[in-house]
Protein backbone atom coordinates (compact mmCIF):
# COMPACT_ATOMS: atom_id res chain seq x y z
CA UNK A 1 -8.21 -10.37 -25.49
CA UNK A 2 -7.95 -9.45 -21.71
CA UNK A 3 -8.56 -6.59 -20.38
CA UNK A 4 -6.79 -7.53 -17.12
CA UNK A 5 -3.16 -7.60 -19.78
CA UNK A 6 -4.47 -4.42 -21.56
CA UNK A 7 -1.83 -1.61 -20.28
CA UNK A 8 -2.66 1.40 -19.15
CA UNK A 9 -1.23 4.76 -18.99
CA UNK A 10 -1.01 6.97 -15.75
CA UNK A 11 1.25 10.41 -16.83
CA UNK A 12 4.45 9.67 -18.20
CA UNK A 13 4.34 5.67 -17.00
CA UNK A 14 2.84 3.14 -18.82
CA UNK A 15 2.34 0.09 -16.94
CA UNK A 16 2.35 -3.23 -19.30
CA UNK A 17 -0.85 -4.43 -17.41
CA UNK A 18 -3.32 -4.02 -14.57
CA UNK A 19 -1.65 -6.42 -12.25
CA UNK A 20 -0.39 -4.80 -9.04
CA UNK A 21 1.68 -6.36 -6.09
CA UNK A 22 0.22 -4.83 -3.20
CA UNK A 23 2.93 -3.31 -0.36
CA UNK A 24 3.15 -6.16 2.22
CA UNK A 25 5.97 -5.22 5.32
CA UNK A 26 8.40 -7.97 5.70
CA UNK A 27 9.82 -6.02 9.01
CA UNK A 28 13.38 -6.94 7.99
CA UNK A 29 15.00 -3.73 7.61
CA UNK A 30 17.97 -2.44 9.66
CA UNK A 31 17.63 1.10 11.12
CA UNK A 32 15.38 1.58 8.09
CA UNK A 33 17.65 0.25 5.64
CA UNK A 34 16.58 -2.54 2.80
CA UNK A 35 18.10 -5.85 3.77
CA UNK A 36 19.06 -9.13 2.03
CA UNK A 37 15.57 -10.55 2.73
CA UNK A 38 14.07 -7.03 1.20
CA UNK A 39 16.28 -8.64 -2.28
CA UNK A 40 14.96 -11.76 -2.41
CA UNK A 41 11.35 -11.09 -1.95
CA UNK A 42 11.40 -8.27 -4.23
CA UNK A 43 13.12 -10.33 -6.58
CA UNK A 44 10.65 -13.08 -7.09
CA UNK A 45 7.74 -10.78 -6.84
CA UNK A 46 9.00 -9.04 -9.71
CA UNK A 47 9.90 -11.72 -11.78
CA UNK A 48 6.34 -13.11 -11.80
CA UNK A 49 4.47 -10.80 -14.65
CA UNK A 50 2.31 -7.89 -12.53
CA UNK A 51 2.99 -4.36 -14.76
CA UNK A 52 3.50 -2.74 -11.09
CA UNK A 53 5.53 -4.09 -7.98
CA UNK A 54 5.18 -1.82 -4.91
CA UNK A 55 7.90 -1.93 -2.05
CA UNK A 56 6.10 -2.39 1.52
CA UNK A 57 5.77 1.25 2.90
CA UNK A 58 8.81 3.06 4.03
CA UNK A 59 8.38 5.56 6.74
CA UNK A 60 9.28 9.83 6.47
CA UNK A 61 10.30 9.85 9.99
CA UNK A 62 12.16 7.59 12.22
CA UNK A 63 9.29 8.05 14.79
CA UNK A 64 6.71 7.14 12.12
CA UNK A 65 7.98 3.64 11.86
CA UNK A 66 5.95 1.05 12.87
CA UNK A 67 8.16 -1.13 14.38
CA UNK A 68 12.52 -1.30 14.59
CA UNK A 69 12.04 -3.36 11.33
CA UNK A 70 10.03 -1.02 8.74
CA UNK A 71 11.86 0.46 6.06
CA UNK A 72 12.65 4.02 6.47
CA UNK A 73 12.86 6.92 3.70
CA UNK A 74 13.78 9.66 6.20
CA UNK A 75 17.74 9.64 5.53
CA UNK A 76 19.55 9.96 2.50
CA UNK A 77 21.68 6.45 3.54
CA UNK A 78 18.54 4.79 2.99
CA UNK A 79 18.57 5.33 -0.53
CA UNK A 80 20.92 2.99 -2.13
CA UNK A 81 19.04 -0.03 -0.83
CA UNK A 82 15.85 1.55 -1.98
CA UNK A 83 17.60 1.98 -5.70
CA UNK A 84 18.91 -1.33 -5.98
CA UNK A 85 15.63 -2.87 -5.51
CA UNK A 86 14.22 -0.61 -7.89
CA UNK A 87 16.60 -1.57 -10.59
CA UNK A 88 15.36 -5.15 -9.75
CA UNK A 89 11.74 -4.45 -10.27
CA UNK A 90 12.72 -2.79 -13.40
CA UNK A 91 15.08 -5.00 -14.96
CA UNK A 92 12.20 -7.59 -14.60
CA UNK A 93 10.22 -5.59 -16.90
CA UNK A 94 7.70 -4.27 -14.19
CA UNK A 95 7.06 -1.00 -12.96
CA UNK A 96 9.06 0.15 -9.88
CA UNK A 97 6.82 1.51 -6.86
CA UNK A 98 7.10 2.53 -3.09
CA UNK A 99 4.44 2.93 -0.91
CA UNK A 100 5.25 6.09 1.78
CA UNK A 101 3.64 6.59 5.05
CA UNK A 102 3.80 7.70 8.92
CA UNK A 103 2.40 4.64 11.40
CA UNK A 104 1.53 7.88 13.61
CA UNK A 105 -0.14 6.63 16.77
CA UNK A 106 0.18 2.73 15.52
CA UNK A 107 4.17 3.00 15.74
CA UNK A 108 6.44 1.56 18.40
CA UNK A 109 4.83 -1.77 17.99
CA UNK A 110 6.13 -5.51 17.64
CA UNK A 111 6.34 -7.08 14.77
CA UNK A 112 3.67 -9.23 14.08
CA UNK A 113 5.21 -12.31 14.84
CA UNK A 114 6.40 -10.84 18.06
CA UNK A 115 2.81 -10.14 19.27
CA UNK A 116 1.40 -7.57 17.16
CA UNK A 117 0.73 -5.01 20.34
CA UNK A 118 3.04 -1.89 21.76
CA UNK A 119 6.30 -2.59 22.29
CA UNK A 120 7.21 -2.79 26.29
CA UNK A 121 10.16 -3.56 28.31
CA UNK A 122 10.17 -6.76 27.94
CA UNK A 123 11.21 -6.19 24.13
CA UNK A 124 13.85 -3.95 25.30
CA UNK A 125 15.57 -6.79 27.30
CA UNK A 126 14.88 -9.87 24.63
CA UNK A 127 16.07 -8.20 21.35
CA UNK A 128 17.30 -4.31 22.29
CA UNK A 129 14.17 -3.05 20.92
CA UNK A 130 13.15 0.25 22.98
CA UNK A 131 9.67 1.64 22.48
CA UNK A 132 9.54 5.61 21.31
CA UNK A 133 6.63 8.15 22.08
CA UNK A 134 3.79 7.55 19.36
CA UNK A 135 2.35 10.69 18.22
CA UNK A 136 -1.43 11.36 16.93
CA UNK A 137 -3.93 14.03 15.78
CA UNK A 138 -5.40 13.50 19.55
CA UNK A 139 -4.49 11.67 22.28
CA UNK A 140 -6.73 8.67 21.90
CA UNK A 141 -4.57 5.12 22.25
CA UNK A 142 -5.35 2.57 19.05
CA UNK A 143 -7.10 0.28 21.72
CA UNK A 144 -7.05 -0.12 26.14
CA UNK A 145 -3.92 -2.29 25.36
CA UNK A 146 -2.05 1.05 23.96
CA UNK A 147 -0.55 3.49 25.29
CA UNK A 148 -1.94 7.42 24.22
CA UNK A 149 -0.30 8.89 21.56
CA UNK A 150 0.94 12.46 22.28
CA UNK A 151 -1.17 14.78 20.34
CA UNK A 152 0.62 16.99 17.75
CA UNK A 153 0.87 20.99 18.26
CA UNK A 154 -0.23 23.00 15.23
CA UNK A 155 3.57 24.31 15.06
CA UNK A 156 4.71 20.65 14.49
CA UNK A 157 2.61 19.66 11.42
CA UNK A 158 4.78 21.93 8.80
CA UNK A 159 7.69 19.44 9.86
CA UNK A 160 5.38 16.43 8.79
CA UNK A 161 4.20 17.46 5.77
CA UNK A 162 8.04 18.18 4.69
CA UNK A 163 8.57 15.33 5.68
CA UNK A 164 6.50 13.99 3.31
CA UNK A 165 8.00 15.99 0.83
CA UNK A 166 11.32 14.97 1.15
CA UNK A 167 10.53 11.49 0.96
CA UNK A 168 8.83 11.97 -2.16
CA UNK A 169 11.99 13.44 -3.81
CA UNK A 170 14.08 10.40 -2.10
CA UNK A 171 11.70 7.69 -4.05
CA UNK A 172 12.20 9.73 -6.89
CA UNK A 173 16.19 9.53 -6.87
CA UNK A 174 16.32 6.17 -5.89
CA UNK A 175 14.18 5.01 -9.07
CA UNK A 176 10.74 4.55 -8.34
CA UNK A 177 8.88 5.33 -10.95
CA UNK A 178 5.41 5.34 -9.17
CA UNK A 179 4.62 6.95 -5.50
CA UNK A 180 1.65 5.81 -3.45
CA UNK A 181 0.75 7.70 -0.15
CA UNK A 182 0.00 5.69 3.05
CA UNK A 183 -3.59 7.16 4.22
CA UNK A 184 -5.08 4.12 5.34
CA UNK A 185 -5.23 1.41 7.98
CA UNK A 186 -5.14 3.47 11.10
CA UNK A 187 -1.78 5.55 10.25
CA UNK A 188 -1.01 8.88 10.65
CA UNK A 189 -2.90 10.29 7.96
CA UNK A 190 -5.89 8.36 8.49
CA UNK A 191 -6.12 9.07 12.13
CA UNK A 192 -6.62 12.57 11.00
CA UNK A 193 -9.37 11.69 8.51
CA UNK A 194 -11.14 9.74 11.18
CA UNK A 195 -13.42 11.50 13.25
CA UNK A 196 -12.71 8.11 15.49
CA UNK A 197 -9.42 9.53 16.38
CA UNK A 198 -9.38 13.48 15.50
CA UNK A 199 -11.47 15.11 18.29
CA UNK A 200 -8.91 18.11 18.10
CA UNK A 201 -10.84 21.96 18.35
CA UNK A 202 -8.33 23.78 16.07
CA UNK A 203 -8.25 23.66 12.06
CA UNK A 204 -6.88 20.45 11.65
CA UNK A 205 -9.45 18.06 12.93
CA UNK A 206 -12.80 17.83 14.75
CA UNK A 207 -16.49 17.50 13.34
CA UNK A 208 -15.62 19.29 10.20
CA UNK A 209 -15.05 16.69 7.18
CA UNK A 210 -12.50 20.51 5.76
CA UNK A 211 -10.33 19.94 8.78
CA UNK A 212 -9.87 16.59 9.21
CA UNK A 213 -8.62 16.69 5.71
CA UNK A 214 -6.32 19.62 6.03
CA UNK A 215 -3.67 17.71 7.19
CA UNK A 216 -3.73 14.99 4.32
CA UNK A 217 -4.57 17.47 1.72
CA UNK A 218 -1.24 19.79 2.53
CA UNK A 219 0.69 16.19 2.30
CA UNK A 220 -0.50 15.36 -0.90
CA UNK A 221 0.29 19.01 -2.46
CA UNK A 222 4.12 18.49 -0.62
CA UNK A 223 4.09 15.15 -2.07
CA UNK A 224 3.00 16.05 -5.43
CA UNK A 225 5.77 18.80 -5.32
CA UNK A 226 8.36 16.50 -4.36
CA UNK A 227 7.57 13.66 -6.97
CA UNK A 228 7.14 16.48 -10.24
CA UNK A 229 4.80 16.06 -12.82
CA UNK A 230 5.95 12.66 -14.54
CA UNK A 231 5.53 9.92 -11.72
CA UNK A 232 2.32 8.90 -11.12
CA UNK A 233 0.85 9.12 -7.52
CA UNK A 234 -1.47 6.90 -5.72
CA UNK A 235 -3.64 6.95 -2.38
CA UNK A 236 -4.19 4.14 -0.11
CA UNK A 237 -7.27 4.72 1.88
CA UNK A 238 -9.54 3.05 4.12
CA UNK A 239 -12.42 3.29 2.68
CA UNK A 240 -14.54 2.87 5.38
CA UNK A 241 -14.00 2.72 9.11
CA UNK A 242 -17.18 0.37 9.75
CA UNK A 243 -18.23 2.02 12.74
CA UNK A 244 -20.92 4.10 13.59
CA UNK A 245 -19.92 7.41 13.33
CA UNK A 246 -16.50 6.61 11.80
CA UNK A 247 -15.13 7.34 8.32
CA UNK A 248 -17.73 6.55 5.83
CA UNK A 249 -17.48 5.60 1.87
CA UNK A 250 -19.54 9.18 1.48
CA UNK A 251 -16.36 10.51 3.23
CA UNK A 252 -13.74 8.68 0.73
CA UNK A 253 -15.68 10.38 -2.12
CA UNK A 254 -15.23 13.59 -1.20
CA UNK A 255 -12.00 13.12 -0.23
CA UNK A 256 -11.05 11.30 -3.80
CA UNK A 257 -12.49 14.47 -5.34
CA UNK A 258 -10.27 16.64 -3.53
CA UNK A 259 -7.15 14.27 -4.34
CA UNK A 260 -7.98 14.00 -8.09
CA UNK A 261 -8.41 18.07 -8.01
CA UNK A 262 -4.40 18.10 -6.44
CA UNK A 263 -3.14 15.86 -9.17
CA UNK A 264 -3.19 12.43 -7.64
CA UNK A 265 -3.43 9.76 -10.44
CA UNK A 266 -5.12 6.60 -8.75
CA UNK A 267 -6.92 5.67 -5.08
CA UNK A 268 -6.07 2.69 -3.69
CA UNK A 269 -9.20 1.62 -1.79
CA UNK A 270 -8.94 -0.25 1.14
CA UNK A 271 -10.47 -0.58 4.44
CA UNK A 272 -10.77 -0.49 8.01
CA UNK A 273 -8.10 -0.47 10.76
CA UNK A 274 -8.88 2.19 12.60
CA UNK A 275 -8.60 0.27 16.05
CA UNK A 276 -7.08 -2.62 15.43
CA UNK A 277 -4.94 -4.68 12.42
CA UNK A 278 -6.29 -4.00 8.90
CA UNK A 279 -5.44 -7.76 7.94
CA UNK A 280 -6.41 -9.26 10.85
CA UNK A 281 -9.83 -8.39 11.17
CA UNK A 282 -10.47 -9.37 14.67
CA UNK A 283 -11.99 -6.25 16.14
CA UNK A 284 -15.27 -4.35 15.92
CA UNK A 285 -14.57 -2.51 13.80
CA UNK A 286 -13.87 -4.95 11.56
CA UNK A 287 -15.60 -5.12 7.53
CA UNK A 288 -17.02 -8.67 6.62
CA UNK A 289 -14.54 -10.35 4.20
CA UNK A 290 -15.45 -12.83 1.27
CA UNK A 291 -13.01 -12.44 -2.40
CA UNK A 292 -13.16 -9.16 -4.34
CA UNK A 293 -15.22 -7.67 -0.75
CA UNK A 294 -13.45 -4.28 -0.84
CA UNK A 295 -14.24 -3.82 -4.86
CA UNK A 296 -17.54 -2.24 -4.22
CA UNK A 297 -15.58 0.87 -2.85
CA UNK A 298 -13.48 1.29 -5.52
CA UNK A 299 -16.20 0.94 -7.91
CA UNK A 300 -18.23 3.79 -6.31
CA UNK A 301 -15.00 6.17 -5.77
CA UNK A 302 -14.24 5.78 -9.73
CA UNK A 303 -17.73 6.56 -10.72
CA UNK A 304 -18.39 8.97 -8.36
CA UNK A 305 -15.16 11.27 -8.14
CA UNK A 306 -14.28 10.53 -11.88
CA UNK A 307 -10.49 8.81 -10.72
CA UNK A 308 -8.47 5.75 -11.24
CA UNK A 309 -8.76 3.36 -8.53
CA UNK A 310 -7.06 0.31 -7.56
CA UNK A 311 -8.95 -2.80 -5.92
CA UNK A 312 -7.60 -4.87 -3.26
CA UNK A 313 -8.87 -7.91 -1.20
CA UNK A 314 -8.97 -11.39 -1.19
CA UNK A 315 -8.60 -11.36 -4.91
CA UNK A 316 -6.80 -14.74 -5.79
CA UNK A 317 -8.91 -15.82 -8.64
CA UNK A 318 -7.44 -14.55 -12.28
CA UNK A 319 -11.59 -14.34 -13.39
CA UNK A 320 -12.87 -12.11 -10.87
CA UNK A 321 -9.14 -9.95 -11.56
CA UNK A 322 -10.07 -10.17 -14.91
CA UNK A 323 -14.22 -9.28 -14.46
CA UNK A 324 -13.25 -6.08 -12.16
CA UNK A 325 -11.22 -4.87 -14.90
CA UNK A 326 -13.68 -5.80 -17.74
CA UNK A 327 -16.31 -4.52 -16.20
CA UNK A 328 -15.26 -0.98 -15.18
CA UNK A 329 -15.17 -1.78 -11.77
CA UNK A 330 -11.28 -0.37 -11.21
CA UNK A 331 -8.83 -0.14 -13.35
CA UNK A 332 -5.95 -2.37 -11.33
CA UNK A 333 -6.07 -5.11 -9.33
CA UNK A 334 -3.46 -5.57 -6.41
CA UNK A 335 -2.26 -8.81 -5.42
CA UNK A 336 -0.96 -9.10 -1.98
CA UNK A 337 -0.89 -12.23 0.32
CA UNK A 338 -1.58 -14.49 -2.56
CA UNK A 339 1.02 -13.65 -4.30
CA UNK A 340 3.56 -14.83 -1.12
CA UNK A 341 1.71 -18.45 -1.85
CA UNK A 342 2.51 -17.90 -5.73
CA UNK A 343 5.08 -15.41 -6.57
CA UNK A 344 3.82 -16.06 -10.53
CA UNK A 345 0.51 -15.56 -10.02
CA UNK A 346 0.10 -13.09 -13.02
CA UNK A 347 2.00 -15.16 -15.25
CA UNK A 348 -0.20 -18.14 -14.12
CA UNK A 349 -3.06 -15.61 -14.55
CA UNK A 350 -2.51 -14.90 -18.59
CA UNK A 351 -2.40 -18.38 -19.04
CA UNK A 352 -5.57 -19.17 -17.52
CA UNK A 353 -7.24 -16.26 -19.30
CA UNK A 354 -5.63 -17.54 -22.50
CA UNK A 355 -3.24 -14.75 -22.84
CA UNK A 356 -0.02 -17.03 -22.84
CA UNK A 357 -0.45 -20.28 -24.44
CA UNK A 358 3.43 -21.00 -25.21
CA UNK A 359 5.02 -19.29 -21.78
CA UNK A 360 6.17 -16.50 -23.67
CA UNK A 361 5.82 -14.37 -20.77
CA UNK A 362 8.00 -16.22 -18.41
CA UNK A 363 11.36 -15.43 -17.43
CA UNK A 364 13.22 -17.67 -20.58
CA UNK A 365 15.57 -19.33 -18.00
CA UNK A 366 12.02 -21.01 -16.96
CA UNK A 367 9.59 -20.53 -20.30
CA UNK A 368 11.87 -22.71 -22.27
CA UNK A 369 11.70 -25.57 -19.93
CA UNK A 370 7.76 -25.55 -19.26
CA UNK A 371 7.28 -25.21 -23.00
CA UNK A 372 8.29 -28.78 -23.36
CA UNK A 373 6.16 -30.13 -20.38
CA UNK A 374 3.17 -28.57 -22.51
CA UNK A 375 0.76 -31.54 -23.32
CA UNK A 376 3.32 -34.09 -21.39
CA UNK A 377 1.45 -33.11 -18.16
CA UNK A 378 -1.47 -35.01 -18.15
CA UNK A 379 -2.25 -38.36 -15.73
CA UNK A 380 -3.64 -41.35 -17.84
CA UNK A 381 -7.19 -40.20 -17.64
CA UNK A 382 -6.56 -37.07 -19.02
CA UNK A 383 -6.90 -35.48 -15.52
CA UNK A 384 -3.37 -32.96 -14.45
């Protein structure tokens, strides 16, 4: 047995295992809108055994992009492209998901390939790409190299958090059958957590730990409202900010309590990327990386708030996936950049943990064929 291929039930969902495909942006989309590339990758992701597949995050506002190329969720003509690769996640036999979020003072930026950093004129005039105003909690700038966002009234938050809601209730008609919130990684949500960034003096931010969360909290409740009581919903935090006087993992316990008290199902714990990329990890505030380094958090926030939590980060080995699980640490473990390198990486995962010895699990156009290579794979020696 492995508990990694055990399922696991979160409200009316049952997902087949604890195998997750982590949201990864491909920055392909068209005015917010899924395109051909979105198919493909989707597509092999999906056919390669995790129990959930979440879409990259899709933003509630056209300003909350992070670049011209994120997939949007603030228009009703975004959700056909949105179903159809639902259907495709489904018809795979995994669990449809879609991650939602605002990039807050991190949009208006290049893609990654394109430099990573605000986007300027000289985007404008190579590929029509016009920078917006960014808008934040205060108006600190992600780094010197960005520009400030412009700090939200009071009067404008009501607007956010329905568009939060509305979002919701868009995943929910175009299929997705599980709804995580984007509150990590320097985003809008997270920028209000942080007392790095929130140095407002009204309710909604400042030294209290209560206001800094108002914000998030009142998303979460719209959120929940929007998705109803059947579809599970899941958190994406940092963590930790790594910095003195940042967000701390005391912080993301408290926080988890108050989620888990508004019905949220599962906290995805991640980390950092409060001043810089969350995958790059390049700046100061950056948290030291070696396989399975952010499991520790999610370990603590499941004990210690009593909720589900998903672990993510440098996790490429199918034994330490399958010893986080085992041993309580979280209860799903989300595959992200390896599975780009191998698209089957859970499939290749039950086999190494014994739980497919005759490639049942594949797709059949492919199991039928790699059944007969079985035992025919082997060098002289004995060596494969």
């Amino acid at each position: 047995m492995s508990a990694l291929f055990e399922p696991l039930q979160l409200r009316g969902v049952r997902l087949p295992n604890r195998i997750a495909i982590s949201p990864m942006s491909m920055y392909s989309a068209h005015d917010g809108v899924a395109s051909d590339w979105h198919a493909q990758h989707v597509g092999k992701l999906a056919d390669g055994g995790a129990g959930l597949v979440m879409l990259e995050v899709a933003a509630v506002e056209r300003r909350g992009r992070a670049s011209h190329g994120d997939l949007g969720i603030w228009s009703d003509a975004q959700v056909p492209g949105l179903r159809a690769l639902a259907t495709r996640i489904e018809a795979a036999g995994a669990v449809p998901a879609i991650q939602i979020g605002h990039a807050g003072r991190k949009a208006s930026a290049q893609r990654p390939w394109e430099g990573f950093g605000p986007l300027g004129p000289d985007d404008e005039r190579a590929r029509g790409e016009a920078p917006w105003t960014a808008v934040g909690p205060s108006a600190l700038p992600v780094s010197a190299a960005w520009p400030a966002p412009r700090p939200l009234a009071a009067d404008e938050l009501e607007g956010i958090v329905d568009a939060f809601r509305q979002a919701a209730r868009r995943a929910v008609a175009a299929g997705f059958r599980v709804v995580e919130l984007h509150a990590a990684h320097g985003y809008l949500l997270h920028s209000f957590l942080s007392p790095l960034s929130n140095v407002r003096d009204d309710a909604w931010g400042g030294a209290r730990l209560a206001d800094r969360m108002r914000l998030p909290l009142a998303v979460v409740r719209a959120v929940r409202e929007g998705l109803g009581d059947a579809v599970p919903l899941s958190v994406r935090i940092s963590s930790v900010d790594a910095a003195e006087g940042g967000w701390s993992i005391e912080d993301s316990v408290a926080f988890a309590r108050e989620l888990k008290a508004l019905g949220v199902d599962a906290v995805d714990c991640s980390s950092g990327g409060i001043s810089g990329s969350a995958t790059a990890a390049t700046d100061r505030f950056a948290v030291r990386r070696y396989p399975g380094f952010q499991v520790p958090f999610a370990e603590r926030i499941r004990r210690e708030a009593g909720i589900a939590t998903i672990a993510v980060g440098l996790i490429a080995e199918p034994r330490l996936a399958e010893s986080i699980v085992a041993e309580g640490r979280a209860d799903l473990v989300a595959i992200g950049r390896q599975a780009l390198v191998e698209p089957n990486w859970p499939l290749l995962a039950a086999r190494t943990l014994g739980v497919d010895l005759d490639w049942s699990r594949w797709p059949a156009q492919y199991g039928w064929w790699l059944a007969r290579r079985t035992g025919l794979d082997a060098s002289p020696d004995g060596s494969r």
